[in-house]
N, C-alpha and C. Protein backbone atom coordinates (compact mmCIF):
# COMPACT_ATOMS: atom_id res chain seq x y z
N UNK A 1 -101.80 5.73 -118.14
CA UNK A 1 -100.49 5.11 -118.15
C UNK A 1 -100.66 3.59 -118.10
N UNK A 2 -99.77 2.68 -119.05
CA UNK A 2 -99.94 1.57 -118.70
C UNK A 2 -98.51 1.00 -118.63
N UNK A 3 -98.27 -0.10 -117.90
CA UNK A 3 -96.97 -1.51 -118.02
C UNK A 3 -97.18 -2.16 -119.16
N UNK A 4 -96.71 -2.17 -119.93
CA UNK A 4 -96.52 -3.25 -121.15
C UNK A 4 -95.61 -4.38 -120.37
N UNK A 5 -96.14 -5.89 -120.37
CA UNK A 5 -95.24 -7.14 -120.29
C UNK A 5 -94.81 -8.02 -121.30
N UNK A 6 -93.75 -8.37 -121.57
CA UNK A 6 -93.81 -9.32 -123.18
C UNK A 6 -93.16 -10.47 -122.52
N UNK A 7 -93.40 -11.45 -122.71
CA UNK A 7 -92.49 -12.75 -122.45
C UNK A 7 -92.52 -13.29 -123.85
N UNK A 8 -91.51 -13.54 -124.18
CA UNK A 8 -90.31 -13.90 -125.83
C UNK A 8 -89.43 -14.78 -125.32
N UNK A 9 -90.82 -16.24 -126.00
CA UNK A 9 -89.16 -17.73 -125.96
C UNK A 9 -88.89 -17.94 -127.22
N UNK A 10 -87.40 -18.18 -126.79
CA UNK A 10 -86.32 -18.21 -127.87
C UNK A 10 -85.81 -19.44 -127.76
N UNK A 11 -85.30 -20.02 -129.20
CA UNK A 11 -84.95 -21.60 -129.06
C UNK A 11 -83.58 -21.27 -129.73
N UNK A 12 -82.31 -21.29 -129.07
CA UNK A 12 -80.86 -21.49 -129.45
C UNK A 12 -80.62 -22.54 -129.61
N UNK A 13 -80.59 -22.91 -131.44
CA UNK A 13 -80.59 -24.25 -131.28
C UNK A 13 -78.96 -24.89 -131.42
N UNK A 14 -77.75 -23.61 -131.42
CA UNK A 14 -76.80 -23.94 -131.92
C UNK A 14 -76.17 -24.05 -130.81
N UNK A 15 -76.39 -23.72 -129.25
CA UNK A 15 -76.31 -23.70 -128.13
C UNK A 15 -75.85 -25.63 -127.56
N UNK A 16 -74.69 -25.78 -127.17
CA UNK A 16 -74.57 -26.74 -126.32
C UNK A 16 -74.04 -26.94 -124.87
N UNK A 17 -74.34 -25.66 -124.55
CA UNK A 17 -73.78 -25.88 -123.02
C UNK A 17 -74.96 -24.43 -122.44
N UNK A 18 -75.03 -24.56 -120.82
CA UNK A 18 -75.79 -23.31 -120.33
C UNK A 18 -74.41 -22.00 -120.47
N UNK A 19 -72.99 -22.31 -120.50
CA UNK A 19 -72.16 -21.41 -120.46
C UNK A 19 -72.77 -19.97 -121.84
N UNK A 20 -72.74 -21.22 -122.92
CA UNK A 20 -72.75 -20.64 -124.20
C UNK A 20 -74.11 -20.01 -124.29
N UNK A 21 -75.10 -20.21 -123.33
CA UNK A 21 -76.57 -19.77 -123.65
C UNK A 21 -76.42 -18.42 -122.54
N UNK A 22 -75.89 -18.65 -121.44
CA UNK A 22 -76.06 -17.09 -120.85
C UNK A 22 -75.32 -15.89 -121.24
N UNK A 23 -73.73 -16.61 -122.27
CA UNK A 23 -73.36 -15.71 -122.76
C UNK A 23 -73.80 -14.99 -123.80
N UNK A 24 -74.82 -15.41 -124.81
CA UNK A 24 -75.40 -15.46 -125.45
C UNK A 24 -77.06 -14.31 -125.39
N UNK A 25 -77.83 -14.43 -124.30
CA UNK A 25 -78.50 -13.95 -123.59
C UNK A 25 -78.32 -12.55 -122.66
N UNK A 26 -77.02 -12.54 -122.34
CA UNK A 26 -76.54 -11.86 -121.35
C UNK A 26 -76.09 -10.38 -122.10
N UNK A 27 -75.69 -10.80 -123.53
CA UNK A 27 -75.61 -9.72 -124.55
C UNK A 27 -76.19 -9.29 -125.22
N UNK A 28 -77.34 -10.06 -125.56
CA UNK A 28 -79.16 -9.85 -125.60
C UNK A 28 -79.60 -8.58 -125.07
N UNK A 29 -79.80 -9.38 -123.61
CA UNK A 29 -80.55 -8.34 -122.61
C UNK A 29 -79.77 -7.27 -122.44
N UNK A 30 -78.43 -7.13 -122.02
CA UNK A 30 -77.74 -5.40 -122.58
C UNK A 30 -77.74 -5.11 -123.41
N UNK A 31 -78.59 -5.42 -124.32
CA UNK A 31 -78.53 -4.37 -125.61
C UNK A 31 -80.03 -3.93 -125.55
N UNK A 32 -80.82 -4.77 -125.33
CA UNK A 32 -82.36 -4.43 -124.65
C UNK A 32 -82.56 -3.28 -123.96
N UNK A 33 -81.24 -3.51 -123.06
CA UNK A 33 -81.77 -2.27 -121.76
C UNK A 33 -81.14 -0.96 -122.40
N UNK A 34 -80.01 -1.35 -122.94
CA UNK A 34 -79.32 0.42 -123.44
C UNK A 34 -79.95 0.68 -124.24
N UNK A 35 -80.51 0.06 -125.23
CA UNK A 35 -81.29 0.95 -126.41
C UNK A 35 -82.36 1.38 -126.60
N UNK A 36 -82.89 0.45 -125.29
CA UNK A 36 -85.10 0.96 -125.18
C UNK A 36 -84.96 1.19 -123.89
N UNK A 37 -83.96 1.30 -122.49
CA UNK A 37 -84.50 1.43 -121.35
C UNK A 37 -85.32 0.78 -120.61
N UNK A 38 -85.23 -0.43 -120.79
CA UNK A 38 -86.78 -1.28 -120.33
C UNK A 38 -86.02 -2.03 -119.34
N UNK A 39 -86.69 -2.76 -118.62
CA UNK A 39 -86.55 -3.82 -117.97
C UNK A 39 -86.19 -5.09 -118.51
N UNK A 40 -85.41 -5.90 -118.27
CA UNK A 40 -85.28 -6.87 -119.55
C UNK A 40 -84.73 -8.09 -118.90
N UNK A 41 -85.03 -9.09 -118.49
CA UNK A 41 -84.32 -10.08 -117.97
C UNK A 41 -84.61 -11.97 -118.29
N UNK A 42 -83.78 -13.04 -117.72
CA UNK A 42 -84.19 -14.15 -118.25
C UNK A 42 -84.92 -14.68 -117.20
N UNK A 43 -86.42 -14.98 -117.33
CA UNK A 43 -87.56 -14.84 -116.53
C UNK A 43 -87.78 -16.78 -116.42
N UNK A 44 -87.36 -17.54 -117.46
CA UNK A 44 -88.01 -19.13 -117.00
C UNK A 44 -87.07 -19.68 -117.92
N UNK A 45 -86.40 -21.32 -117.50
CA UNK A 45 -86.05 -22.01 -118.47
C UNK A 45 -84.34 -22.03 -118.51
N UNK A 46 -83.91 -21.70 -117.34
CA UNK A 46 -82.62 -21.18 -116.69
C UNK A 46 -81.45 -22.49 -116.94
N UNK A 47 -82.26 -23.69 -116.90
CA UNK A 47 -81.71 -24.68 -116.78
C UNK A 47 -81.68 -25.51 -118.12
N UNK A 48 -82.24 -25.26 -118.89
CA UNK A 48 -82.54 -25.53 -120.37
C UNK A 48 -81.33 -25.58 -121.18
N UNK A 49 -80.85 -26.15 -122.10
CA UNK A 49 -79.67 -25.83 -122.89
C UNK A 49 -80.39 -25.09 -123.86
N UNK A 50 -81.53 -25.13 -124.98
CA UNK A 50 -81.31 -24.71 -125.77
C UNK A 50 -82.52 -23.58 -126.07
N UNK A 51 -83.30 -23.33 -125.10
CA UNK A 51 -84.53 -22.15 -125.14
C UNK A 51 -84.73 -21.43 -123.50
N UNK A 52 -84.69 -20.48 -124.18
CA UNK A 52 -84.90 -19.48 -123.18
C UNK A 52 -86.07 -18.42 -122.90
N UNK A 53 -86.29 -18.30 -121.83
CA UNK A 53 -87.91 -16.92 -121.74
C UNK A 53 -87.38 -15.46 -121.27
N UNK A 54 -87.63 -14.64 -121.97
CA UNK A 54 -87.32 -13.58 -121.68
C UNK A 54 -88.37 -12.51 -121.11
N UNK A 55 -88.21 -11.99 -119.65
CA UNK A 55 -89.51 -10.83 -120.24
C UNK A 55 -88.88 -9.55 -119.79
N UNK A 56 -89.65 -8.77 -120.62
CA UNK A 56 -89.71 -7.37 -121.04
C UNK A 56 -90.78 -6.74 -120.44
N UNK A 57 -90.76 -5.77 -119.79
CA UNK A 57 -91.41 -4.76 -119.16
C UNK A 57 -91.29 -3.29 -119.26
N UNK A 58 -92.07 -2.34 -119.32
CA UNK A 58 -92.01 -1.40 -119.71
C UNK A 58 -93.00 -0.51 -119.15
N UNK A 59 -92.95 0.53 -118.93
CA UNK A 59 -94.06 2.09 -118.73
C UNK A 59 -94.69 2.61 -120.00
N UNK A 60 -95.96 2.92 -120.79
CA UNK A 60 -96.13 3.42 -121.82
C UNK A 60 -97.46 4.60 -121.35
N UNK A 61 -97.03 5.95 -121.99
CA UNK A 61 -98.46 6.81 -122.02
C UNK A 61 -99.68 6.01 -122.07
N UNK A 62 -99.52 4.91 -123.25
CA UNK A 62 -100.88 3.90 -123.62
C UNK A 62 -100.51 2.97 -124.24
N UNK A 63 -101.21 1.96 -124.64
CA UNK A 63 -101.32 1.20 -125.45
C UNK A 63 -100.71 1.10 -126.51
N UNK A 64 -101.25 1.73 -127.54
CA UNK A 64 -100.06 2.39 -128.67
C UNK A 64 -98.66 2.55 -128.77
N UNK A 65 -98.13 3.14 -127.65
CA UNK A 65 -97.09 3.56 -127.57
C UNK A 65 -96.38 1.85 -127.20
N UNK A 66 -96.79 1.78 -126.25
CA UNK A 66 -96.62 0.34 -125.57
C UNK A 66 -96.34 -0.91 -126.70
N UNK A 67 -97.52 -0.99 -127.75
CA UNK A 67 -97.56 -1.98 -128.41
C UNK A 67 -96.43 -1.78 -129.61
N UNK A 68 -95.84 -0.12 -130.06
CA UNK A 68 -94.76 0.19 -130.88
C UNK A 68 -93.57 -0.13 -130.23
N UNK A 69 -93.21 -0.02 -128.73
CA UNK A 69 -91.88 -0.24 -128.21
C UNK A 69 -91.71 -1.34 -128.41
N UNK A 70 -92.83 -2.73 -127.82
CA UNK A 70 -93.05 -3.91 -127.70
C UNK A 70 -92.21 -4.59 -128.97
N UNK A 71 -92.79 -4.00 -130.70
CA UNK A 71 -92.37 -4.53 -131.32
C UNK A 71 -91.08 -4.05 -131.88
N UNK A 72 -90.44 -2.77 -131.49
CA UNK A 72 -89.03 -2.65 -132.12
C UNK A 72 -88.04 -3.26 -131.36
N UNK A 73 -88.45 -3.62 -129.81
CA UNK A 73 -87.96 -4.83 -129.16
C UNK A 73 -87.85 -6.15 -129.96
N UNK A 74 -88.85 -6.84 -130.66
CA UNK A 74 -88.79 -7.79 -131.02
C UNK A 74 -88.05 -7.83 -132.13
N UNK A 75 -88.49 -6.17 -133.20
CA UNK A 75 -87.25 -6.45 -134.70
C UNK A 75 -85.92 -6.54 -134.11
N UNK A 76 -85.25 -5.98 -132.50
CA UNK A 76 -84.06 -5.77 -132.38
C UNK A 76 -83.58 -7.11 -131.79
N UNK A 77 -84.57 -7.98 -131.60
CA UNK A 77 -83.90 -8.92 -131.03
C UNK A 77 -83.47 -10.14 -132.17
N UNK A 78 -84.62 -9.86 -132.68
CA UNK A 78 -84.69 -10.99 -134.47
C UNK A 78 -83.24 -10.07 -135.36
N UNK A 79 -82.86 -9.22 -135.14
CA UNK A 79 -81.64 -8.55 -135.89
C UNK A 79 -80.04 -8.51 -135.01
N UNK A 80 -80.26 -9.11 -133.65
CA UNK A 80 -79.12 -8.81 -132.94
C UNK A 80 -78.79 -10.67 -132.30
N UNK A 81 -79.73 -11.54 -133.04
CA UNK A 81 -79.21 -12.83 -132.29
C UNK A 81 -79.47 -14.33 -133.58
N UNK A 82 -79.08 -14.96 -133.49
CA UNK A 82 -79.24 -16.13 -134.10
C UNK A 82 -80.22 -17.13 -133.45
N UNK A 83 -80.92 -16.85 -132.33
CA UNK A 83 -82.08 -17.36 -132.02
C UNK A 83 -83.20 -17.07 -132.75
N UNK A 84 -83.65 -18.24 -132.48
CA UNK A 84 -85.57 -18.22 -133.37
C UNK A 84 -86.70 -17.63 -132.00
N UNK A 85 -87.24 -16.69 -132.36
CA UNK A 85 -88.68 -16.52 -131.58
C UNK A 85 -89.61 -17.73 -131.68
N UNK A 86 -89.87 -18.22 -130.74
CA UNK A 86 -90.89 -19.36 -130.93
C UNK A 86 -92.51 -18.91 -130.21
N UNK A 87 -92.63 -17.98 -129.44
CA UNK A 87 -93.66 -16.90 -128.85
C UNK A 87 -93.38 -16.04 -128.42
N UNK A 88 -94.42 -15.45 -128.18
CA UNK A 88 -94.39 -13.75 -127.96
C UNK A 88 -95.55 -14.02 -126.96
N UNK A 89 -95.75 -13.35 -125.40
CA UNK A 89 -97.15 -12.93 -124.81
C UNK A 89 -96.85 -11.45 -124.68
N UNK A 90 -98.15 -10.78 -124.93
CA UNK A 90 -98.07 -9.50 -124.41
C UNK A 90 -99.13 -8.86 -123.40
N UNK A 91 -99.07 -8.61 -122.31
CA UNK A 91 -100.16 -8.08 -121.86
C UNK A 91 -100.02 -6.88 -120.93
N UNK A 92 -100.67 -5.96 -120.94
CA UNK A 92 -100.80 -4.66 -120.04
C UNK A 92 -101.41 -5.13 -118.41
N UNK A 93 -100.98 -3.93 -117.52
CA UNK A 93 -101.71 -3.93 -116.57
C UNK A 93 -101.75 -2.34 -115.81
């Protein structure tokens, strides 16, 4: 069994206030959690107007499995927001 961790910063660049970025984020991460079940929250950068860190956590049988959730997380986030991915970390433990 492993934890998959992903931390995914995102640069909102159309963002001018923190109002407009947590609302923004806040509909993100519920759609994260209802559709993959994961853990999903805004982990660094709270104070930032226009980029945000997200991380993602997860349970996987293995690796594999882990590294497939990891990325339909990422197509769903590149398909559900007008933010740019600017990194991705991923690591097990």
């Amino acid at each position: 069994m492993q934890i998959a961790v992903m931390e995914i910063t995102l640069h909102l660049g159309w963002v001018h206030s923190l109002k407009e970025k947590r609302s923004e984020l806040k509909s993100l991460l519920a759609g994260i959690r209802n559709k993959f079940n994961v853990s999903a929250a805004e982990s660094d950068m709270q104070d930032v107007h226009q980029m945000a860190a997200i991380t993602v956590a997860m349970v996987a049988s293995d690796r594999a499995a882990g590294d497939a959730m990891m990325e339909k997380v990422i197509c769903y986030m590149e398909q559900n927001t007008e933010a740019v991915i600017t990194d991705v970390i991923k690591e097990y433990r």
